[in-house]
Each structure stands twice: as C-alpha cells, then as structure tokens.
C-alpha atoms as a PDB file:
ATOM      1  CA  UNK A   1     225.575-106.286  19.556  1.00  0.00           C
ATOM      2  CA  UNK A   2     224.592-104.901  16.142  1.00  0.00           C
ATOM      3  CA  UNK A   3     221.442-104.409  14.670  1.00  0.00           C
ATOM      4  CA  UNK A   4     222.127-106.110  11.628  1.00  0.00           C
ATOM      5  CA  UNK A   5     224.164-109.211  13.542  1.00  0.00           C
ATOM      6  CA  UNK A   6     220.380-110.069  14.938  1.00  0.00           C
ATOM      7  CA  UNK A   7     217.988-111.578  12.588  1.00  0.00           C
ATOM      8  CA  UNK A   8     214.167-110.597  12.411  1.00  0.00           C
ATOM      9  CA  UNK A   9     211.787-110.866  13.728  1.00  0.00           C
ATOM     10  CA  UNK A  10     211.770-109.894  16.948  1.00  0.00           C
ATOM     11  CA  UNK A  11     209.603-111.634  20.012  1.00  0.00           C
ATOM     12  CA  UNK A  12     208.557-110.405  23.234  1.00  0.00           C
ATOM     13  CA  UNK A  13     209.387-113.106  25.914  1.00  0.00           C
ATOM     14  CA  UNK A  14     207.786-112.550  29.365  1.00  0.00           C
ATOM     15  CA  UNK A  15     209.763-112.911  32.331  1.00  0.00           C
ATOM     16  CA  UNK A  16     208.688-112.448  35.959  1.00  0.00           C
ATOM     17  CA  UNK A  17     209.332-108.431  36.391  1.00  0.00           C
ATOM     18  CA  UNK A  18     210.757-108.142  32.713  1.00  0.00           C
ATOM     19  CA  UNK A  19     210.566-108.451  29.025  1.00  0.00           C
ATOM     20  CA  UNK A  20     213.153-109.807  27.044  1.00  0.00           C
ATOM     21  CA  UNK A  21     213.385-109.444  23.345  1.00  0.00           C
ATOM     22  CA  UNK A  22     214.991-112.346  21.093  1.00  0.00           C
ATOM     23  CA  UNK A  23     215.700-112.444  17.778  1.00  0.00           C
ATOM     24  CA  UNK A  24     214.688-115.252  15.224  1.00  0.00           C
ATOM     25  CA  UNK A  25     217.527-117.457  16.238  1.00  0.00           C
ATOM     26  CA  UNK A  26     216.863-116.792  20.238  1.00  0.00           C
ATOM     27  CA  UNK A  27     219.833-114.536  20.611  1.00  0.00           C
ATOM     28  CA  UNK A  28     218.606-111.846  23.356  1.00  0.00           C
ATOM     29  CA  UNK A  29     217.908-108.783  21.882  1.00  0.00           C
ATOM     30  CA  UNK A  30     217.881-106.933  25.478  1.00  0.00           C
ATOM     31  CA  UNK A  31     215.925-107.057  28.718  1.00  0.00           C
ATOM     32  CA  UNK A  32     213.722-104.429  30.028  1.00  0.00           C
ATOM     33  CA  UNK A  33     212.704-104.483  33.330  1.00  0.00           C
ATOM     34  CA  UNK A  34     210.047-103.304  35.604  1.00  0.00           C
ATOM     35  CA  UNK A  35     208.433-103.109  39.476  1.00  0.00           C
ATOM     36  CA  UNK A  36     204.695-103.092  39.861  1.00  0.00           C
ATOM     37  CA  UNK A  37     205.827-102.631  43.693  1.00  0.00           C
ATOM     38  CA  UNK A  38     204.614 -99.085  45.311  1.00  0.00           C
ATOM     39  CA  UNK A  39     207.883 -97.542  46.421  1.00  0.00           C
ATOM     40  CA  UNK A  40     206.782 -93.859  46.373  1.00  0.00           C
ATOM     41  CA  UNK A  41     208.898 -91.863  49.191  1.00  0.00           C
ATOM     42  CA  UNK A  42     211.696 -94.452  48.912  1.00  0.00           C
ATOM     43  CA  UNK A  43     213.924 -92.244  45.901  1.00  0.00           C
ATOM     44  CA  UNK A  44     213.499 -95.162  42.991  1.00  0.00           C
ATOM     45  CA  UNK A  45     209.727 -93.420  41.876  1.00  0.00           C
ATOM     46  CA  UNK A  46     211.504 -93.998  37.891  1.00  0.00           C
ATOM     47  CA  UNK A  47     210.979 -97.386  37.374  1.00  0.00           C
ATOM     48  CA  UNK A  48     209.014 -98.342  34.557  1.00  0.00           C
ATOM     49  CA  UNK A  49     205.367-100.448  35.413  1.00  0.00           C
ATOM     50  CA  UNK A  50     204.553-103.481  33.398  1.00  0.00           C
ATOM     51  CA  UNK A  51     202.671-101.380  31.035  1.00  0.00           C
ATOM     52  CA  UNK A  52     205.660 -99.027  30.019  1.00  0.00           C
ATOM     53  CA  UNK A  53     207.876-101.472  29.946  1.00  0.00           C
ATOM     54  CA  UNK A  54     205.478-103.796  27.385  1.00  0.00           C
ATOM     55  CA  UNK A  55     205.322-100.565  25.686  1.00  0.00           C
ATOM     56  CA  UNK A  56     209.352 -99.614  25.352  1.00  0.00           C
ATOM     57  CA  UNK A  57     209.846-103.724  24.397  1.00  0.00           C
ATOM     58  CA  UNK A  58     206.840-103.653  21.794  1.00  0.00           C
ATOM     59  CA  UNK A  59     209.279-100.538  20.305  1.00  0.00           C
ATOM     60  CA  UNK A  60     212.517-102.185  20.317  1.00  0.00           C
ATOM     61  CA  UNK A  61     211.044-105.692  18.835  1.00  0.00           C
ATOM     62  CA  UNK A  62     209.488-103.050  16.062  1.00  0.00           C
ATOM     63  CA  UNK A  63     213.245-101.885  14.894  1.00  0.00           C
ATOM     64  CA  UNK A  64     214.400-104.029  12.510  1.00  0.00           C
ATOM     65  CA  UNK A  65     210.427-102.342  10.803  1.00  0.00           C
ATOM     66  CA  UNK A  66     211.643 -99.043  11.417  1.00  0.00           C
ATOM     67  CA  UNK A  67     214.670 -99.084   9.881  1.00  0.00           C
ATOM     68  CA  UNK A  68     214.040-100.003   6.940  1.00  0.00           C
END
C-alpha cells in the first residue's frame, strides 16, 4: 500500500510479540514483530527484542512527519 493511500496519524497498537501500526481510519500500516525468547546457539540470534522493535514501529508511525 501507498504512503499517501494511508491517512495520518499513525498509532502504535500492541500485540502479544508485535507492534502493529494503523492509520487514522484503522487500516494496518504494517506489523513488526519480535521474541524476547533466548535462542542464542539456535541460528535465529537476528530477531529484534521488544525494545527494537518499539523503536523501528515508533519510526515508521513517524513517516507521514518525515516526509513532509
């Protein structure tokens, strides 16, 4: 979907292990995901932890700010 098809603001919705971001009308910007779980040693040490994802969310609900 298109930037400008989504209306601002954007919200931060909390989800068990994810984020999603909605528009003003509820339309779902995206989802970002994460696992608090420790899973060093099993190859998927690249997920994101609650914090980064919050963080990458906060940015996306921040673009319709930033591109103007």
């Amino acid at each position: 979907m298109a930037l400008d098809r989504l209306t601002p603001p954007f919200r931060i919705k909390p989800h068990d292990a994810a984020f999603q971001v909605v528009d003003a009308n509820g339309a779902t910007v995206c989802w970002v995901h994460y696992d608090e779980r420790d899973l060093i040693g099993t190859g998927f040490g690249d997920r994101l932890t609650r914090k980064g994802a919050l963080r990458v969310a906060t940015w996306i609900r921040r673009l319709p700010e930033l591109v103007k």
